[in-house]
C-alpha atoms as a PDB file:
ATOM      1  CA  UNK A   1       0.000   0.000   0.000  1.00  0.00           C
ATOM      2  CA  UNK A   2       1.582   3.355  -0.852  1.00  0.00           C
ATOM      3  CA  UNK A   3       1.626   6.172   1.480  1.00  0.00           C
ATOM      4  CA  UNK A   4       0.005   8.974   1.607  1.00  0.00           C
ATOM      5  CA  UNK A   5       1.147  12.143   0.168  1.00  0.00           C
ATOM      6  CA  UNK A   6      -0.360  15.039   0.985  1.00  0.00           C
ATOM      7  CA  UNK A   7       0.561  18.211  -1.435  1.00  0.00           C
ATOM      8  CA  UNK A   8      -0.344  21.542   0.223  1.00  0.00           C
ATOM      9  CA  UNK A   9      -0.087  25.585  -1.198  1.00  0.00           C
ATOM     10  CA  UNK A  10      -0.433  28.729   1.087  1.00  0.00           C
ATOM     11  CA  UNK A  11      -0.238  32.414  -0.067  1.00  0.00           C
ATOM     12  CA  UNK A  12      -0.465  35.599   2.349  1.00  0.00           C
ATOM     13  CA  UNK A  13      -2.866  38.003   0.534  1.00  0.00           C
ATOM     14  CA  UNK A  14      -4.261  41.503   1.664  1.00  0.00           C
ATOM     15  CA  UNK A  15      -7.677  41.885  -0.245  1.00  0.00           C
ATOM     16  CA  UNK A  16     -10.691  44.112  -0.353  1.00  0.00           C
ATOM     17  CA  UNK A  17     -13.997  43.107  -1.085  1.00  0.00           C
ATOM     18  CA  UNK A  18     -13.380  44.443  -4.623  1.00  0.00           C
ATOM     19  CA  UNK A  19     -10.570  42.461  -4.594  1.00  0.00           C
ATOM     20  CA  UNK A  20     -12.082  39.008  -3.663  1.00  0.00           C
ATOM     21  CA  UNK A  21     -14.775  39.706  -6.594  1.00  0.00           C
ATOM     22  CA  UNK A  22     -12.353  40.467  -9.222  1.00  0.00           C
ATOM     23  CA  UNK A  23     -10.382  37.138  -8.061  1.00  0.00           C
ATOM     24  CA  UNK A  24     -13.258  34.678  -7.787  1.00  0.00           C
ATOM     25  CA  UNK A  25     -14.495  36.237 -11.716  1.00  0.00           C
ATOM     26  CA  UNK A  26     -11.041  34.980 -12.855  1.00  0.00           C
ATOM     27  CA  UNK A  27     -11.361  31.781 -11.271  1.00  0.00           C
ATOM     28  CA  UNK A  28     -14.822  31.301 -12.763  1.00  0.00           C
ATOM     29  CA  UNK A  29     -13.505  32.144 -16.326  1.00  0.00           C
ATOM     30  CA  UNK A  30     -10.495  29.778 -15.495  1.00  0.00           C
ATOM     31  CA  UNK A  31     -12.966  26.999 -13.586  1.00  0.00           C
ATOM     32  CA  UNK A  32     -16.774  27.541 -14.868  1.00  0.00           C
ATOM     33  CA  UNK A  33     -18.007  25.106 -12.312  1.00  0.00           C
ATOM     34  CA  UNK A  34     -16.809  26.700  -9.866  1.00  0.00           C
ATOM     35  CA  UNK A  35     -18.487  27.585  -6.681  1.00  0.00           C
ATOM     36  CA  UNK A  36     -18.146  28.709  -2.821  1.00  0.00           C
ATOM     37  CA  UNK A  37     -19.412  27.259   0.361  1.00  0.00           C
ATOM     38  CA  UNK A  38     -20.236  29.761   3.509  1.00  0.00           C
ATOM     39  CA  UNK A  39     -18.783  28.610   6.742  1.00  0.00           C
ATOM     40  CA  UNK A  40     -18.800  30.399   9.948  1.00  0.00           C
ATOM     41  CA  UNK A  41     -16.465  29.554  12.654  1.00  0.00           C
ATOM     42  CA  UNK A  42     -17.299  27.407  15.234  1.00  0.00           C
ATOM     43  CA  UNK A  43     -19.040  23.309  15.027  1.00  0.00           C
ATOM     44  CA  UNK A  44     -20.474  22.812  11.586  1.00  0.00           C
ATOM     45  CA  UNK A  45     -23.463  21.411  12.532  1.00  0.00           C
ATOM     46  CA  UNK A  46     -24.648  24.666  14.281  1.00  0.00           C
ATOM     47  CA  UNK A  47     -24.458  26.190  10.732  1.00  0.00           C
ATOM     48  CA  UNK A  48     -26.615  26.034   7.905  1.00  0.00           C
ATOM     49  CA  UNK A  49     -24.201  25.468   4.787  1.00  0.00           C
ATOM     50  CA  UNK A  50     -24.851  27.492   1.527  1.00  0.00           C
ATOM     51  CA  UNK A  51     -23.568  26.723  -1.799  1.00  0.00           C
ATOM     52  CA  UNK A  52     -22.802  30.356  -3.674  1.00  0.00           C
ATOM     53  CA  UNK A  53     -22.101  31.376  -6.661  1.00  0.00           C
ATOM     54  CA  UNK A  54     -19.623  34.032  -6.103  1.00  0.00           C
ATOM     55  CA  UNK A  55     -17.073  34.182  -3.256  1.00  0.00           C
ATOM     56  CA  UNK A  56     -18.289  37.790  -1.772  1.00  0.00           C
ATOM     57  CA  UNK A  57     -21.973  36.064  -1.120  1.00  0.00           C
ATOM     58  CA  UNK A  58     -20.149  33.518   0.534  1.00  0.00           C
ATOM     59  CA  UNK A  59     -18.413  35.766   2.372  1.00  0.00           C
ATOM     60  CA  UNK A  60     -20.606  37.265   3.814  1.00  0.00           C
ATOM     61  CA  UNK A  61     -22.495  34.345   4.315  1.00  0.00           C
ATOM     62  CA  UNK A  62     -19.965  33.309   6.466  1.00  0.00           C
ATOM     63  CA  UNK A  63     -19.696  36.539   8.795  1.00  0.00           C
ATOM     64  CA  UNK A  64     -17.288  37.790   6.532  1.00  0.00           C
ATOM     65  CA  UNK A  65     -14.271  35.316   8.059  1.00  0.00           C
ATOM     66  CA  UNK A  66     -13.980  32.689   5.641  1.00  0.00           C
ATOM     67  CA  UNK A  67     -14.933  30.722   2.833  1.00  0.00           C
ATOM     68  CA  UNK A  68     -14.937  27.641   0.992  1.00  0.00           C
ATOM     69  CA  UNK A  69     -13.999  26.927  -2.877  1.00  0.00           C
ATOM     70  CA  UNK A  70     -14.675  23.001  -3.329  1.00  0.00           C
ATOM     71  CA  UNK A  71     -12.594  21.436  -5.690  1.00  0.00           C
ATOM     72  CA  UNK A  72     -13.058  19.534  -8.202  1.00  0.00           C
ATOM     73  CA  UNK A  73     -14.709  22.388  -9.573  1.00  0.00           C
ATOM     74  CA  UNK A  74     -18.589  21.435  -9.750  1.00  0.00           C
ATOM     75  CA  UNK A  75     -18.247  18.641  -7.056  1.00  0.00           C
ATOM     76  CA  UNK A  76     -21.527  18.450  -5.252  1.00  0.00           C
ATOM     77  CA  UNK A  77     -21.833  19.940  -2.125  1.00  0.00           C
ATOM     78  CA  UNK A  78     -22.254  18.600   1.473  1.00  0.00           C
ATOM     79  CA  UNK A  79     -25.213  16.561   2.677  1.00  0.00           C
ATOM     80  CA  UNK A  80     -27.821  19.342   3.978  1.00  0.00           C
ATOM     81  CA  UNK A  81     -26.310  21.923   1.633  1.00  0.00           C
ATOM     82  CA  UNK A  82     -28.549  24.481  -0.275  1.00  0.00           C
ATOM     83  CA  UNK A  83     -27.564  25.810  -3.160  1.00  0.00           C
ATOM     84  CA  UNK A  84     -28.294  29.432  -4.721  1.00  0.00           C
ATOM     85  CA  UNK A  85     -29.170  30.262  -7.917  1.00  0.00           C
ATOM     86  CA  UNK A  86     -26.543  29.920 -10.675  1.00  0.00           C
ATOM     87  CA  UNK A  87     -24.791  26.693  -9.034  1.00  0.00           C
ATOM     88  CA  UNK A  88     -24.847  24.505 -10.789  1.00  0.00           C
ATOM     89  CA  UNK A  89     -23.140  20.723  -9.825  1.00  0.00           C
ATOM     90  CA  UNK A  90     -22.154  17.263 -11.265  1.00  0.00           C
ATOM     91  CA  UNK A  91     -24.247  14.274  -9.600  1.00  0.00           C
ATOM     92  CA  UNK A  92     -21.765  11.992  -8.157  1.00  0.00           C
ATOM     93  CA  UNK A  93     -18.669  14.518  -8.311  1.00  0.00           C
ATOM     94  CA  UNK A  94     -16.986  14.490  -4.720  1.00  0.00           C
ATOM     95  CA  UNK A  95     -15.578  16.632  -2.983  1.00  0.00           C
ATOM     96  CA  UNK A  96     -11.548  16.159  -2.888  1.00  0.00           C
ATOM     97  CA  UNK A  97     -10.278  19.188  -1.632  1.00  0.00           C
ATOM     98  CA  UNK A  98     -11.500  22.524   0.030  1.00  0.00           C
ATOM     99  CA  UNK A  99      -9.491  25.663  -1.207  1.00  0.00           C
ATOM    100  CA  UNK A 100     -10.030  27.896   2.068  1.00  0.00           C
ATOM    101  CA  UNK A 101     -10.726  31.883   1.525  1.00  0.00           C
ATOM    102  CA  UNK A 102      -9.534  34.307   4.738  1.00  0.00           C
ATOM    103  CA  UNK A 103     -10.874  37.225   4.752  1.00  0.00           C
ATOM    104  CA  UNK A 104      -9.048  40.217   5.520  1.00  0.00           C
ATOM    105  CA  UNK A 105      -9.553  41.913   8.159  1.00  0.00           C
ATOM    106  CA  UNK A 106     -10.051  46.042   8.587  1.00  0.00           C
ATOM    107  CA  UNK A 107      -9.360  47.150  11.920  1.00  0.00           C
ATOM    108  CA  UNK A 108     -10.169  50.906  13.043  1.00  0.00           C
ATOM    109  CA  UNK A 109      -8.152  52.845  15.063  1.00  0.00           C
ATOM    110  CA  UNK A 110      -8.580  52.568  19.129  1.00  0.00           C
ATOM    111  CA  UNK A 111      -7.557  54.876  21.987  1.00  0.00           C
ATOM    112  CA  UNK A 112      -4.189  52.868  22.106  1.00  0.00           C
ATOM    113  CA  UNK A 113      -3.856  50.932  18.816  1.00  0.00           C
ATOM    114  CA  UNK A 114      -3.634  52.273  14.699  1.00  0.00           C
ATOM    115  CA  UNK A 115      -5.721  51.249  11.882  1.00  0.00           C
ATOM    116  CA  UNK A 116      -4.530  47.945  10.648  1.00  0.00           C
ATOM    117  CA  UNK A 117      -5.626  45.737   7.375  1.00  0.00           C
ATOM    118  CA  UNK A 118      -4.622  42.404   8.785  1.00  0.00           C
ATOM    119  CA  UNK A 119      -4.201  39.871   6.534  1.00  0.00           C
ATOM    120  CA  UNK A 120      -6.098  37.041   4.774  1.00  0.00           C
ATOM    121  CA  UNK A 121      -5.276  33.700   3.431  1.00  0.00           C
ATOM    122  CA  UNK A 122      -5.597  31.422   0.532  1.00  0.00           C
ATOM    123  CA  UNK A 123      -4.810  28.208   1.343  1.00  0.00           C
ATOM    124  CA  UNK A 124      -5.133  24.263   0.184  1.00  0.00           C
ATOM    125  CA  UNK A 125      -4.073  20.729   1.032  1.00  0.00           C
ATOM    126  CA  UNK A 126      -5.242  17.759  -0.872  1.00  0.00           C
ATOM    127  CA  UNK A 127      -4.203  13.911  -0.552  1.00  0.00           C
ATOM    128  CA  UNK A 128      -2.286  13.339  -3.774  1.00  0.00           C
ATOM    129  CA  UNK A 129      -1.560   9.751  -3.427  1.00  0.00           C
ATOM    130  CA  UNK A 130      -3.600   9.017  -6.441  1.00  0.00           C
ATOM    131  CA  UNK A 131      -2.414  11.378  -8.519  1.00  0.00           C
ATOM    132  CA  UNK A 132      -4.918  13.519  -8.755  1.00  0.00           C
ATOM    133  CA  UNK A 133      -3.650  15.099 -11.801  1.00  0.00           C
ATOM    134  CA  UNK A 134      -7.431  17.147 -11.881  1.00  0.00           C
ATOM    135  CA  UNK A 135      -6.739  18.642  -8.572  1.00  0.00           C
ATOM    136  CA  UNK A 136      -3.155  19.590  -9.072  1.00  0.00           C
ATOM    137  CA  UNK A 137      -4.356  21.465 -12.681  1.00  0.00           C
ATOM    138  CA  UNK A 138      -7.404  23.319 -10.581  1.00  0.00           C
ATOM    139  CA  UNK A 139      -5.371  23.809  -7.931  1.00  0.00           C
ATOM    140  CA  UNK A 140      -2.894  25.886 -10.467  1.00  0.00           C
ATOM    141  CA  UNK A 141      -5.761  27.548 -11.903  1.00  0.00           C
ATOM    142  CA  UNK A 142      -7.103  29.070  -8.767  1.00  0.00           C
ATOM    143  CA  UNK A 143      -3.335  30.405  -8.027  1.00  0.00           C
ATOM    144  CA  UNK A 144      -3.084  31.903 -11.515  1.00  0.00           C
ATOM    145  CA  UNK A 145      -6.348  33.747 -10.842  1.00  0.00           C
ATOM    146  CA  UNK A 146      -4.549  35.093  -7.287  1.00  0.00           C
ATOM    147  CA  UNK A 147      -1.549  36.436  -9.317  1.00  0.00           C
ATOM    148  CA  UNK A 148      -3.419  37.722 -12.169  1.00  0.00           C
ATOM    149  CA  UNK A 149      -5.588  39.861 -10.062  1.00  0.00           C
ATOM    150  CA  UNK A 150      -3.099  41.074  -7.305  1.00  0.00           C
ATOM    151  CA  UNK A 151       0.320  42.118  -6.992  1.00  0.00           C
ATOM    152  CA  UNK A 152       3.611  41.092  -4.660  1.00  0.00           C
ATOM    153  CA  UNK A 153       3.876  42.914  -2.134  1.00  0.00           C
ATOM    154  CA  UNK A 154       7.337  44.011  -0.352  1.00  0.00           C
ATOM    155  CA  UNK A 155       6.716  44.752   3.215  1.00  0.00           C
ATOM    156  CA  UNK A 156       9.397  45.724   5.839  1.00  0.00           C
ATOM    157  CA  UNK A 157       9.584  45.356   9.345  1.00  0.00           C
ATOM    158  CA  UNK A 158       7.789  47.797  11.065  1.00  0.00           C
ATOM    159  CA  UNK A 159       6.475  48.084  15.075  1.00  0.00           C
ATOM    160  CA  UNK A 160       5.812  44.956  17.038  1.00  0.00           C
ATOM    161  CA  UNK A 161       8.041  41.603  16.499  1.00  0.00           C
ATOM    162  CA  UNK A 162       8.884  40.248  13.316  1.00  0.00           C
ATOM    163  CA  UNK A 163       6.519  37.058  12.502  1.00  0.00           C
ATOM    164  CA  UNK A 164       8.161  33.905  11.439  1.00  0.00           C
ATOM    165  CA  UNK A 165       7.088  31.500   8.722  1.00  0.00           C
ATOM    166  CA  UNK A 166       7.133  31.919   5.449  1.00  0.00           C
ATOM    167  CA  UNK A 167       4.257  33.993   3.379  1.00  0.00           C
ATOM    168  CA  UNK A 168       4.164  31.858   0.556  1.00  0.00           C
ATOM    169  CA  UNK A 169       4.448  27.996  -0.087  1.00  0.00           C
ATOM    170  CA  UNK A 170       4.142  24.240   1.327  1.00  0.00           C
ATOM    171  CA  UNK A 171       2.993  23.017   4.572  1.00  0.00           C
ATOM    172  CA  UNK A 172       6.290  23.639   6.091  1.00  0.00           C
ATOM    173  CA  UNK A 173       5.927  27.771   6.388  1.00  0.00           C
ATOM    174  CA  UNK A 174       2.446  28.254   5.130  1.00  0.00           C
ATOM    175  CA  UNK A 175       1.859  31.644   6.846  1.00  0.00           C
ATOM    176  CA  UNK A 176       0.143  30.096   9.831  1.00  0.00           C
ATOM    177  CA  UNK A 177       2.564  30.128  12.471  1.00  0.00           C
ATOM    178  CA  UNK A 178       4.401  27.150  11.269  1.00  0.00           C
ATOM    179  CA  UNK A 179       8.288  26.186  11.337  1.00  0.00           C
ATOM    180  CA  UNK A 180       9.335  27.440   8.252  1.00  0.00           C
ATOM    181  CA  UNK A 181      12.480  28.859   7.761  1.00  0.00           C
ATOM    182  CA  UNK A 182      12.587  32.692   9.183  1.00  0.00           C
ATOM    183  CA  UNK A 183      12.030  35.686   6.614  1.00  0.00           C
ATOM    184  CA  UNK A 184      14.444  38.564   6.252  1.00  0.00           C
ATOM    185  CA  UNK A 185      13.740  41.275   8.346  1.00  0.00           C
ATOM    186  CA  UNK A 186      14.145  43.393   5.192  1.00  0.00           C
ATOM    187  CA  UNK A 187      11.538  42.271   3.232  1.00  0.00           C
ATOM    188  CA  UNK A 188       8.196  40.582   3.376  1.00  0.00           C
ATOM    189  CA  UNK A 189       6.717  38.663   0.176  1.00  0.00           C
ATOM    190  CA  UNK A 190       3.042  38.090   0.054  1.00  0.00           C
ATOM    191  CA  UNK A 191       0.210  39.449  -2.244  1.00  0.00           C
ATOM    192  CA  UNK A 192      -2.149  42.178  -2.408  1.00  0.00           C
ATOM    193  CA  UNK A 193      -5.168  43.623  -4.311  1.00  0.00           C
ATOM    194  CA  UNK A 194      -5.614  46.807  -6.214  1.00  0.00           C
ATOM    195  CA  UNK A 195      -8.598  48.064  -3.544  1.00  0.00           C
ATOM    196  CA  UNK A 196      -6.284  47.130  -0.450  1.00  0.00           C
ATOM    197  CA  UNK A 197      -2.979  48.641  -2.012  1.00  0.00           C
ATOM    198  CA  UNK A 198      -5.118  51.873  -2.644  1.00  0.00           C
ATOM    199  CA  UNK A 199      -6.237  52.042   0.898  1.00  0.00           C
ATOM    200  CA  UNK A 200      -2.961  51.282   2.486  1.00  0.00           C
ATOM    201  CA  UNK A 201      -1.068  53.894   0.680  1.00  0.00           C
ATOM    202  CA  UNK A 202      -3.501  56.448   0.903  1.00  0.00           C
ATOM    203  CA  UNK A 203      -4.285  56.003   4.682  1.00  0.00           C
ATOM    204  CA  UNK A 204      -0.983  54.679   5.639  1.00  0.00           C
ATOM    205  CA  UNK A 205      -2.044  51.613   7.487  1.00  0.00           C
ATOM    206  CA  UNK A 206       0.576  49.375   9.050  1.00  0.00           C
ATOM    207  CA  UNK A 207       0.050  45.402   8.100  1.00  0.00           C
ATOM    208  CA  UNK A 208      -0.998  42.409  10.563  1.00  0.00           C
ATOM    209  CA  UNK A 209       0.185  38.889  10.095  1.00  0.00           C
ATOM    210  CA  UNK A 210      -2.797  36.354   9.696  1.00  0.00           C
ATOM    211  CA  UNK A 211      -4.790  35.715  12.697  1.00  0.00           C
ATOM    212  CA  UNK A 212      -3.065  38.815  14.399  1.00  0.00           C
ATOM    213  CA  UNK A 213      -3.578  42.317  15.781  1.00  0.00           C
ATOM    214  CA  UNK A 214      -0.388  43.942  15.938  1.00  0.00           C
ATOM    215  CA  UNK A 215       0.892  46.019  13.270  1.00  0.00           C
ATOM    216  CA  UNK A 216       4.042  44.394  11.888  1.00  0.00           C
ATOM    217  CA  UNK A 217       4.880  45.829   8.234  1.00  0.00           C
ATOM    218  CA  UNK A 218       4.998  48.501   6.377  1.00  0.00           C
ATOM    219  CA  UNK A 219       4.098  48.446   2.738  1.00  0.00           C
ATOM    220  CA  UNK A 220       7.563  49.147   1.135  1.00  0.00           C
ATOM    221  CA  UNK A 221       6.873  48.310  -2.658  1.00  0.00           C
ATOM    222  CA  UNK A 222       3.938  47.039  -5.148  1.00  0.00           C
ATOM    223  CA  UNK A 223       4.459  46.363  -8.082  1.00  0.00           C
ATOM    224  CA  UNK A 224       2.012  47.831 -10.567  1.00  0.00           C
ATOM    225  CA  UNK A 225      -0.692  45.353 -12.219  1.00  0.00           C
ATOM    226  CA  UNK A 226       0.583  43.721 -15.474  1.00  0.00           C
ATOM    227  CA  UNK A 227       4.227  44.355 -14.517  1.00  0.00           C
ATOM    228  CA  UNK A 228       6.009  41.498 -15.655  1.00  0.00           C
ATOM    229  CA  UNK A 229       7.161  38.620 -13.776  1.00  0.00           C
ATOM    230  CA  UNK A 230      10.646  38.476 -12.524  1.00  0.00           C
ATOM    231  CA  UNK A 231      13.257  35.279 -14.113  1.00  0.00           C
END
């Protein structure tokens, strides 16, 4: 019996609600099956699941935390599901892997803390021991539509401590707290949208780690949408 291999991808994002929307379009375009599953924190079976046609619905479905993108794309969705209008489904198509939306999150200004736009999340982890070649293609797809609609973004280290990890890539530093080797104190690569690179610059917000208050970055450098990739 051969053993399990489980494949994973992580990438730190910063996004706006206008941001989400453009991203989910592209992966629709890239994936028309597509479609997103609300889930609010906390025991599942407190929750009423909704199957959504666009990732903002599901969104805020969700309390505006998180959300669901099943893969393969038009899998059918959990027992007790309802889905929305425009969903559409493949009788018999399971469910092998759950790409999980963050939101970001918008804190205001209190009496002893800044504004901060912490970050959100894009994240997946599938068993690959069959060689899922569909998943692993899909997969791909949904991270072209993240780097066609945002940007790198070059953060240095501002107040608080620096956060470990890595921002982008496998299980081993995926962003959540992890063991991955450190990052330069210098720099900080993750991705943001057009909406939440607007607002930062403009209002000068300091950056939070996922899952974090504390501002820990500045925004240093973004690169402009449609510059060309780096060799």
């Amino acid at each position: 019996m051969s053993a399990t291999v489980r494949a994973s991808r992580s990438t730190t994002v910063w996004m706006l609600e206008d941001d989400a929307g453009a991203f989910a379009r592209h992966v629709r375009r890239l994936l028309p099956s597509a479609w997103w599953m609300c889930s609010r924190v906390g025991p599942g079976a407190l929750h009423q699941v909704h199957q959504h046609p666009t990732l903002p619905d599901a969104l805020e479905c969700g309390g505006r935390e998180q959300c669901f993108l099943p893969l393969p794309a038009g899998a059918q969705g959990p027992e007790g599901a309802l889905a929305g209008a425009g969903v559409v489904t493949e009788p018999g198509l399971r469910v092998a892997a759950l790409v999980r939306f963050l939101g970001t999150r918008h804190r205001p200004a209190g009496l002893f803390a800044p504004e901060v736009l912490g970050a959100g999340q894009v994240s997946v982890r599938w068993d690959d021991a069959t060689g899922h070649d569909v998943l692993t293609r899909q997969v791909g797809a949904v991270w072209e539509a993240l780097e066609a609609t945002t940007t790198p973004a070059v953060l240095s280290k501002g107040t608080g401590a620096h956060a470990g990890g890595r921002a982008e890539g496998s299980a081993k530093g995926d962003g959540l707290g992890g063991s991955g080797p450190a990052l330069p104190e210098s720099e900080f690569l993750a991705r943001i949208g057009p909406a939440a690179r607007e607002l930062v610059v403009r209002q000068g917000l300091s950056l939070a780690a996922v899952g974090r208050d504390e501002p820990l970055w500045r925004l240093e450098q973004v690169e402009p949408v449609g510059t060309p990739r780096r060799p």
